[in-house]
PDB file of N, CA and C in Angstrom:
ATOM      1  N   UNK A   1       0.842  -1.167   0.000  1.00  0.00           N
ATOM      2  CA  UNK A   1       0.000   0.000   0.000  1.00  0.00           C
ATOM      3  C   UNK A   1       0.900   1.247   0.000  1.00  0.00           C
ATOM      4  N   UNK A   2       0.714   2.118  -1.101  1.00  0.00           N
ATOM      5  CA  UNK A   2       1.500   3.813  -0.988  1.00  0.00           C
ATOM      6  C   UNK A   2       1.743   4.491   0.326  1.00  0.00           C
ATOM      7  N   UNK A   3       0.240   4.421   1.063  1.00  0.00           N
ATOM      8  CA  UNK A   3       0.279   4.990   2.220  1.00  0.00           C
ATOM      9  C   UNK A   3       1.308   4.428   3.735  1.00  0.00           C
ATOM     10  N   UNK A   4       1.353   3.223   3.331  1.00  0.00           N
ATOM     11  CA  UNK A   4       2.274   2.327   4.197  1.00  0.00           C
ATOM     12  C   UNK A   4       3.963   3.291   4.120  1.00  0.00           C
ATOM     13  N   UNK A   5       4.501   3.226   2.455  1.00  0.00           N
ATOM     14  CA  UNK A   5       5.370   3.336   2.283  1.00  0.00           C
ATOM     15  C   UNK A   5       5.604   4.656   2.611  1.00  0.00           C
ATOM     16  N   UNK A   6       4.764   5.446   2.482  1.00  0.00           N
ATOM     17  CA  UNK A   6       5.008   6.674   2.777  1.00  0.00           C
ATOM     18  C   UNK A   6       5.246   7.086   3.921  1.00  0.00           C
ATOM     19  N   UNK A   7       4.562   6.286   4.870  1.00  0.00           N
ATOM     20  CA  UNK A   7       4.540   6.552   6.390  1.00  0.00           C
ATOM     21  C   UNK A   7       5.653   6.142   7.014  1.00  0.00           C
ATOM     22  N   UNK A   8       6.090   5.297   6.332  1.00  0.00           N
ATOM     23  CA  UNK A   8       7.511   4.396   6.828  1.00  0.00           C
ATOM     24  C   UNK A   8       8.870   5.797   6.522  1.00  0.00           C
ATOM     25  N   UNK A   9       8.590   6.356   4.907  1.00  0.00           N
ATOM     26  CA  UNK A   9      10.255   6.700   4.401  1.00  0.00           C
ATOM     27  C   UNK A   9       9.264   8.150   5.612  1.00  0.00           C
ATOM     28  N   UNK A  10       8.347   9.092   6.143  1.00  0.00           N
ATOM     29  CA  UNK A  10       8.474   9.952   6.998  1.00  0.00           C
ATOM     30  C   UNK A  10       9.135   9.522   8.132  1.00  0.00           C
ATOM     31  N   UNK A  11       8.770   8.509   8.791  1.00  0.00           N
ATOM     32  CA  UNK A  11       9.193   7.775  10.023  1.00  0.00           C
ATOM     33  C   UNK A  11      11.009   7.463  10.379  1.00  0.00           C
ATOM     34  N   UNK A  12      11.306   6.614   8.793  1.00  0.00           N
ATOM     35  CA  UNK A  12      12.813   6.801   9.101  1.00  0.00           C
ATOM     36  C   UNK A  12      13.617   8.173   8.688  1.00  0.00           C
ATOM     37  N   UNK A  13      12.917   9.282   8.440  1.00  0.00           N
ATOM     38  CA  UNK A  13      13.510  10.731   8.359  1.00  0.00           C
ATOM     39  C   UNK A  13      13.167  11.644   9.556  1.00  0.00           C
ATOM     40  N   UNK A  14      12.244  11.151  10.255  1.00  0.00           N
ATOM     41  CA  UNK A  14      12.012  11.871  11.304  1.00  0.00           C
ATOM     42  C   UNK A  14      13.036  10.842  12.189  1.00  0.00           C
ATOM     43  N   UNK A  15      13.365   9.705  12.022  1.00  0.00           N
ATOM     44  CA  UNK A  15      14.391   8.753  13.282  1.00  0.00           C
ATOM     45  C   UNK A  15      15.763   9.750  13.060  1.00  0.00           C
ATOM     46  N   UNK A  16      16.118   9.614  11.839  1.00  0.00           N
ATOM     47  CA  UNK A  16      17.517  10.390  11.409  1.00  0.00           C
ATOM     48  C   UNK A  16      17.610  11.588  12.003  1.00  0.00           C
ATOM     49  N   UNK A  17      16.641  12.638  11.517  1.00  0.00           N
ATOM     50  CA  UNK A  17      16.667  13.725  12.393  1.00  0.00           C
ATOM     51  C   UNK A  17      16.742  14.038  14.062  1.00  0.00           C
ATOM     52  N   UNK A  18      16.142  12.834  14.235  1.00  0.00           N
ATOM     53  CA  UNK A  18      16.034  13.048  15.613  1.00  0.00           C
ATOM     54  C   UNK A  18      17.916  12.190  16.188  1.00  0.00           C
ATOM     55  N   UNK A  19      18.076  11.343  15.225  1.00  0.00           N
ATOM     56  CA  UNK A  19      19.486  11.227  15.511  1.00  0.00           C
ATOM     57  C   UNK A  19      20.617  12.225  15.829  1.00  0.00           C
ATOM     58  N   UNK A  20      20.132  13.146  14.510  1.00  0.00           N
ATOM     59  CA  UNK A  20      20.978  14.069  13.940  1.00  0.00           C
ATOM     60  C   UNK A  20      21.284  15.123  15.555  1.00  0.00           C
ATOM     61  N   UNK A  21      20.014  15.022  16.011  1.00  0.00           N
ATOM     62  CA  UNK A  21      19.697  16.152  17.191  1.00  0.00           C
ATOM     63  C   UNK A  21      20.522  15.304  18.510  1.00  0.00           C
ATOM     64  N   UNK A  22      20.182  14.175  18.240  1.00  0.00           N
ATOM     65  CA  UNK A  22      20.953  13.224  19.717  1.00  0.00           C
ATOM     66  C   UNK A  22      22.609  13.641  19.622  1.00  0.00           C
ATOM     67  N   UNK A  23      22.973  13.390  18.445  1.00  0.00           N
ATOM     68  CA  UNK A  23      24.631  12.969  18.402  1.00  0.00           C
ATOM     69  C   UNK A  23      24.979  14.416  18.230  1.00  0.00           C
ATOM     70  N   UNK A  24      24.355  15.211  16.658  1.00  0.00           N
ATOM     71  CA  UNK A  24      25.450  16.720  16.330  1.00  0.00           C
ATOM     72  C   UNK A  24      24.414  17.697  17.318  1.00  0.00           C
ATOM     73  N   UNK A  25      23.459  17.409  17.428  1.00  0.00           N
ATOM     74  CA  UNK A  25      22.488  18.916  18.353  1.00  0.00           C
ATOM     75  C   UNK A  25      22.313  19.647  16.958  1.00  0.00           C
ATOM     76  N   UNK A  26      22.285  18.810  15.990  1.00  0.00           N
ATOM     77  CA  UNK A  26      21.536  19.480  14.681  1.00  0.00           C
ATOM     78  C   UNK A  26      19.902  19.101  14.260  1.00  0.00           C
ATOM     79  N   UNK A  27      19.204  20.358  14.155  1.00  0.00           N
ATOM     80  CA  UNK A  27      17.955  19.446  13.942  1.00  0.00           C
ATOM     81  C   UNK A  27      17.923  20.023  12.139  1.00  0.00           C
ATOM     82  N   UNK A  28      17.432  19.175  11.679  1.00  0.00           N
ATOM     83  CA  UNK A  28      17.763  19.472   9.863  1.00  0.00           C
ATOM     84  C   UNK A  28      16.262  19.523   9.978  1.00  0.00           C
ATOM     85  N   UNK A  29      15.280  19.327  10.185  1.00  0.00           N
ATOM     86  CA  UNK A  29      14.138  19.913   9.796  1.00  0.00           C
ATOM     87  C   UNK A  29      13.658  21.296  10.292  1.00  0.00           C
ATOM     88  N   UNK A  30      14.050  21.605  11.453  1.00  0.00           N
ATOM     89  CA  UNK A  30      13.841  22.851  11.928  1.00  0.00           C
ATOM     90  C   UNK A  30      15.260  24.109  10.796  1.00  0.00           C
ATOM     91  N   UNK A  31      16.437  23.873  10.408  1.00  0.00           N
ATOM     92  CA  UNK A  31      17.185  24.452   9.270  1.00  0.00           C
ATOM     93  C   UNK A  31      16.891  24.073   8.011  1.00  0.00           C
ATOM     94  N   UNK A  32      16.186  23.478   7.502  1.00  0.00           N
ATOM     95  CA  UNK A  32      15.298  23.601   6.544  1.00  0.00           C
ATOM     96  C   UNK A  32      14.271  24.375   6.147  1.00  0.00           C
ATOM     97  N   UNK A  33      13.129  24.598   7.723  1.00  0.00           N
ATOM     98  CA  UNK A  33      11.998  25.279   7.408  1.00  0.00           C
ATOM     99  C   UNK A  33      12.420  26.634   8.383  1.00  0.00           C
ATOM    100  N   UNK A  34      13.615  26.970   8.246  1.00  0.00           N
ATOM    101  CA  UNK A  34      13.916  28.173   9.286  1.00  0.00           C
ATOM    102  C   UNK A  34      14.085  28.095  10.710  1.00  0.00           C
ATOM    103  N   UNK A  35      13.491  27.437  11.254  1.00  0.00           N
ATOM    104  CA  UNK A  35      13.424  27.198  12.562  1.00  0.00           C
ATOM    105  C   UNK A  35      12.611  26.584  13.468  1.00  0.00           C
ATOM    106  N   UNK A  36      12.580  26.176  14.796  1.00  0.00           N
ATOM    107  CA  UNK A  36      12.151  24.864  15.260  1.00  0.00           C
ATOM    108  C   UNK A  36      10.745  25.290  15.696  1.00  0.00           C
ATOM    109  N   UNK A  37      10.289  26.869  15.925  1.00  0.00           N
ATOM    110  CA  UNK A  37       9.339  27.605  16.307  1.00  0.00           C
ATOM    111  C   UNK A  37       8.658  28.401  14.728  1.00  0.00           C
ATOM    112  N   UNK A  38       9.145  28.446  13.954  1.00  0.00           N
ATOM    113  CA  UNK A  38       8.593  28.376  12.124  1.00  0.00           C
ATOM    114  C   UNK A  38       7.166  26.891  12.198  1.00  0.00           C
ATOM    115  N   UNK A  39       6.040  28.170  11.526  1.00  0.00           N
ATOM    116  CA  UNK A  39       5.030  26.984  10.980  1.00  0.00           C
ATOM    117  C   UNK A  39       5.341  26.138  10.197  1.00  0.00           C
ATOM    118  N   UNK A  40       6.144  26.278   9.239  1.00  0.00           N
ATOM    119  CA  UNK A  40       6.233  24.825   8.610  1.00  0.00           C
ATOM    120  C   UNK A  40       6.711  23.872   9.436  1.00  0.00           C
ATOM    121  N   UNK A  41       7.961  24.292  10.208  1.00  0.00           N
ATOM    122  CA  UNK A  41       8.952  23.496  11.047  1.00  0.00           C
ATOM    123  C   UNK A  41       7.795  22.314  11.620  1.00  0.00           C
ATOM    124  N   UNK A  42       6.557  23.107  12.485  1.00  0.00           N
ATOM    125  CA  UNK A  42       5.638  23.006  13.216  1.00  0.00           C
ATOM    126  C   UNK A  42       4.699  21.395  12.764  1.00  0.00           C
ATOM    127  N   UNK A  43       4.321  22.059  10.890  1.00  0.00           N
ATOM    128  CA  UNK A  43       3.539  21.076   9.927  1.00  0.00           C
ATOM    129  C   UNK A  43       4.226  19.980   9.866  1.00  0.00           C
ATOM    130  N   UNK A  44       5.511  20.164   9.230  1.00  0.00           N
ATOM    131  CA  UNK A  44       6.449  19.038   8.957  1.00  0.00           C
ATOM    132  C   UNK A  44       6.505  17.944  10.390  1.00  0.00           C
ATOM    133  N   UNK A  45       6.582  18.146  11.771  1.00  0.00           N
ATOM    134  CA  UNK A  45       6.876  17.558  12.991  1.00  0.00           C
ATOM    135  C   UNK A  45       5.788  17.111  12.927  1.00  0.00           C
ATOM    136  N   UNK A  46       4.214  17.446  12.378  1.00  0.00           N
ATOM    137  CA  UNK A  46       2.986  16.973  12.848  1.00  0.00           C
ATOM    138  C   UNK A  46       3.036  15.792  11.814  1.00  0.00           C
ATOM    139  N   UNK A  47       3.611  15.970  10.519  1.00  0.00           N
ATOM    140  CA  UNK A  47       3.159  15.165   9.347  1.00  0.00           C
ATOM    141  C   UNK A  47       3.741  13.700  10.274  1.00  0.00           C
ATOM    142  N   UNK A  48       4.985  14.207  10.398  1.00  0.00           N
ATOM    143  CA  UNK A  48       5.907  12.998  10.735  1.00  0.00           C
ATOM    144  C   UNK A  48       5.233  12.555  11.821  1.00  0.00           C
ATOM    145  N   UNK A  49       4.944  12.909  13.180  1.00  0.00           N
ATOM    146  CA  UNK A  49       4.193  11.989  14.315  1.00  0.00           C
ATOM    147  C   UNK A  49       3.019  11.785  13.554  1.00  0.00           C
ATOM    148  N   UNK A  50       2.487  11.939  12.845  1.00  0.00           N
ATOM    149  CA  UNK A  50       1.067  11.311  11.892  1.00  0.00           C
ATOM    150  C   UNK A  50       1.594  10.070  11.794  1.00  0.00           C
ATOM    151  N   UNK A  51       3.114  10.210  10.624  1.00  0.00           N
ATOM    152  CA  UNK A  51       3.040   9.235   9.837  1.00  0.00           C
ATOM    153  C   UNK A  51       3.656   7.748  11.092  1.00  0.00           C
ATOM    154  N   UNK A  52       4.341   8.099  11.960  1.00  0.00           N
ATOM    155  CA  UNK A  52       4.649   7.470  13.404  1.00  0.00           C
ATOM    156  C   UNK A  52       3.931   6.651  13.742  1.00  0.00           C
ATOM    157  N   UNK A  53       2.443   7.416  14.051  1.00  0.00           N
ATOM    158  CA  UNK A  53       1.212   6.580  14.448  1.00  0.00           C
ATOM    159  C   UNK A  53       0.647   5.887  13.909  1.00  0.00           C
ATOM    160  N   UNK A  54       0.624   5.884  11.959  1.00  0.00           N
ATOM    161  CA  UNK A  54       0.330   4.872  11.180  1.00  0.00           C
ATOM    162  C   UNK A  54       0.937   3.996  10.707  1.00  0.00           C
ATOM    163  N   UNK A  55       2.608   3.919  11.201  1.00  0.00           N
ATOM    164  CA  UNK A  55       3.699   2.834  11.732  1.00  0.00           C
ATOM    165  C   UNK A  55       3.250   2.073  12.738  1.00  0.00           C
ATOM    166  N   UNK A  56       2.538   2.762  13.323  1.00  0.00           N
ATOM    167  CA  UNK A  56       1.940   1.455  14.536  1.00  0.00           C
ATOM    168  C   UNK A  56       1.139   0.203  13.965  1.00  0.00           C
ATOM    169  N   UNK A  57       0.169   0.948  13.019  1.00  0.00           N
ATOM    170  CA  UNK A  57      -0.413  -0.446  13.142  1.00  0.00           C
ATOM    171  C   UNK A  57       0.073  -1.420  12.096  1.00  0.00           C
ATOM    172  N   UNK A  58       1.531  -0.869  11.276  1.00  0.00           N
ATOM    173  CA  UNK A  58       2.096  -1.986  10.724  1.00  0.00           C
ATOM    174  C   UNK A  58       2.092  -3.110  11.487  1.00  0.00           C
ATOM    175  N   UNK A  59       2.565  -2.721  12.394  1.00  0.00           N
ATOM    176  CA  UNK A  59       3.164  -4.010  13.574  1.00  0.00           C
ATOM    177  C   UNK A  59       1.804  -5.076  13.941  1.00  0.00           C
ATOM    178  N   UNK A  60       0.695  -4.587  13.690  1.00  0.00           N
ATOM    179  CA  UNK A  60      -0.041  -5.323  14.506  1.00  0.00           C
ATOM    180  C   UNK A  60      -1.118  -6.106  12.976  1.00  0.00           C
ATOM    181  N   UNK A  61      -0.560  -5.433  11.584  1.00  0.00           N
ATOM    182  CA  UNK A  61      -1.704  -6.244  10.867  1.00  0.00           C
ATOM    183  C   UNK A  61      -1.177  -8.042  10.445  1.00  0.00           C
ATOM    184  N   UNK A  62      -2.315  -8.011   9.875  1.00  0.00           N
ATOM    185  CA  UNK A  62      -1.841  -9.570   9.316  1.00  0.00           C
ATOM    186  C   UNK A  62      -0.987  -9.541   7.982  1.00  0.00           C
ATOM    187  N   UNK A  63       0.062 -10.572   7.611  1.00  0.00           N
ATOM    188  CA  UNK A  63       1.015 -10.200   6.878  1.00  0.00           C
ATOM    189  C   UNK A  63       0.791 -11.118   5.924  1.00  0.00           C
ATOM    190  N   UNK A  64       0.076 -10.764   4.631  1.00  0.00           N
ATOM    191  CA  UNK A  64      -0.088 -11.367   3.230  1.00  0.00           C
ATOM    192  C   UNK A  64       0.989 -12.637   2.815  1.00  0.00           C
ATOM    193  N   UNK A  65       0.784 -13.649   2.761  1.00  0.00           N
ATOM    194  CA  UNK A  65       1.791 -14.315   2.454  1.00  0.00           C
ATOM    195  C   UNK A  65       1.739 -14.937   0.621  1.00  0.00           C
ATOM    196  N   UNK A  66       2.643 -15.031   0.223  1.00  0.00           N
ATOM    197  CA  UNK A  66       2.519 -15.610  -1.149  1.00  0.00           C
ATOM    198  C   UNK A  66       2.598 -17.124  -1.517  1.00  0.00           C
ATOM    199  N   UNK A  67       2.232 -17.529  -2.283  1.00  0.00           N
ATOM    200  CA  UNK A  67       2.287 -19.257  -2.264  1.00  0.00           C
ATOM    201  C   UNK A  67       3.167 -19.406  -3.436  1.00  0.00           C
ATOM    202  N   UNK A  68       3.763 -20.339  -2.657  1.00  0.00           N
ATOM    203  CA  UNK A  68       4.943 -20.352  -2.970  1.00  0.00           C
ATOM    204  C   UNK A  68       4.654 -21.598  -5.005  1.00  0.00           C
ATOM    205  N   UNK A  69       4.857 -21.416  -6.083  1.00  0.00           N
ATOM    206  CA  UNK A  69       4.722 -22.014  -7.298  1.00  0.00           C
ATOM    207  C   UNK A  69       4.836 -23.540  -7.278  1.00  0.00           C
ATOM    208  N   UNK A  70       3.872 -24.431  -7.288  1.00  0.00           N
ATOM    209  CA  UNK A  70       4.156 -25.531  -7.633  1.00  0.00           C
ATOM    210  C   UNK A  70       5.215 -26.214  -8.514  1.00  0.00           C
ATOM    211  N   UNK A  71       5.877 -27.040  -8.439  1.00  0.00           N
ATOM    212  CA  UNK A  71       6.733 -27.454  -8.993  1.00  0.00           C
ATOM    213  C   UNK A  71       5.955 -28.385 -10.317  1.00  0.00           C
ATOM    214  N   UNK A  72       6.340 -28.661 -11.442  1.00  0.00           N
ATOM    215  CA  UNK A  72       5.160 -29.407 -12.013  1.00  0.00           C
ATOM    216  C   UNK A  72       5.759 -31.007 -12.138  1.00  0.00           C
ATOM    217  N   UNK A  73       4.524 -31.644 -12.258  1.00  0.00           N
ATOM    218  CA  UNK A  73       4.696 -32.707 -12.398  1.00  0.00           C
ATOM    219  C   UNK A  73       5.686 -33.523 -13.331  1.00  0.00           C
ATOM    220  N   UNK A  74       6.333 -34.708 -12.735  1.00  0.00           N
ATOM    221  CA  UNK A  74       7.322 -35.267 -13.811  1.00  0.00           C
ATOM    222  C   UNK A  74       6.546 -36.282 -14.289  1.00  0.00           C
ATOM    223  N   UNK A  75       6.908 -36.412 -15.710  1.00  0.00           N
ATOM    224  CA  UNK A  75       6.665 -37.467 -16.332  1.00  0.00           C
ATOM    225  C   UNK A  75       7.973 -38.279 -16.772  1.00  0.00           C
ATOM    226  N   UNK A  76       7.402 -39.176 -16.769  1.00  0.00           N
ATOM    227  CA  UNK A  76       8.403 -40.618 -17.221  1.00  0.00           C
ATOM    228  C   UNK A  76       8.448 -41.367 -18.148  1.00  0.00           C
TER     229      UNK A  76
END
């Protein structure tokens, strides 16, 4: 699903960033949108805990499995 994937690549850019802030004390989304108190700064932090919370219920759906191709029959 798009929406899956999407929620995931926000999720591991909001992890990075928040790395970025652990290790250099750089936050790259707040110097992107100007600053950490800037409305976008603001939008962008909301998109990402959105997309966070619809990482959750990855974890909890049921996981499609594929069947695996029959091999075909030998003849003799």
């Amino acid at each position: 699903m798009i929406m899956d994937r999407i929620a995931l690549f926000l999720t591991i850019i909001g992890a990075l960033n928040l790395g970025a802030v652990g290790i250099f004390k750089y936050d790259v989304i707040a110097h992107v949108a100007g600053s950490a108190q800037h409305g976008a700064a603001r939008v962008l932090y909301t998109i990402i805990g959105l997309a966070g919370i619809w990482c959750i219920s990855l974890m909890f759906r049921e996981r499609e499995t594929q069947e695996q191709p029959k091999e075909p029959a030998k003849t003799y």
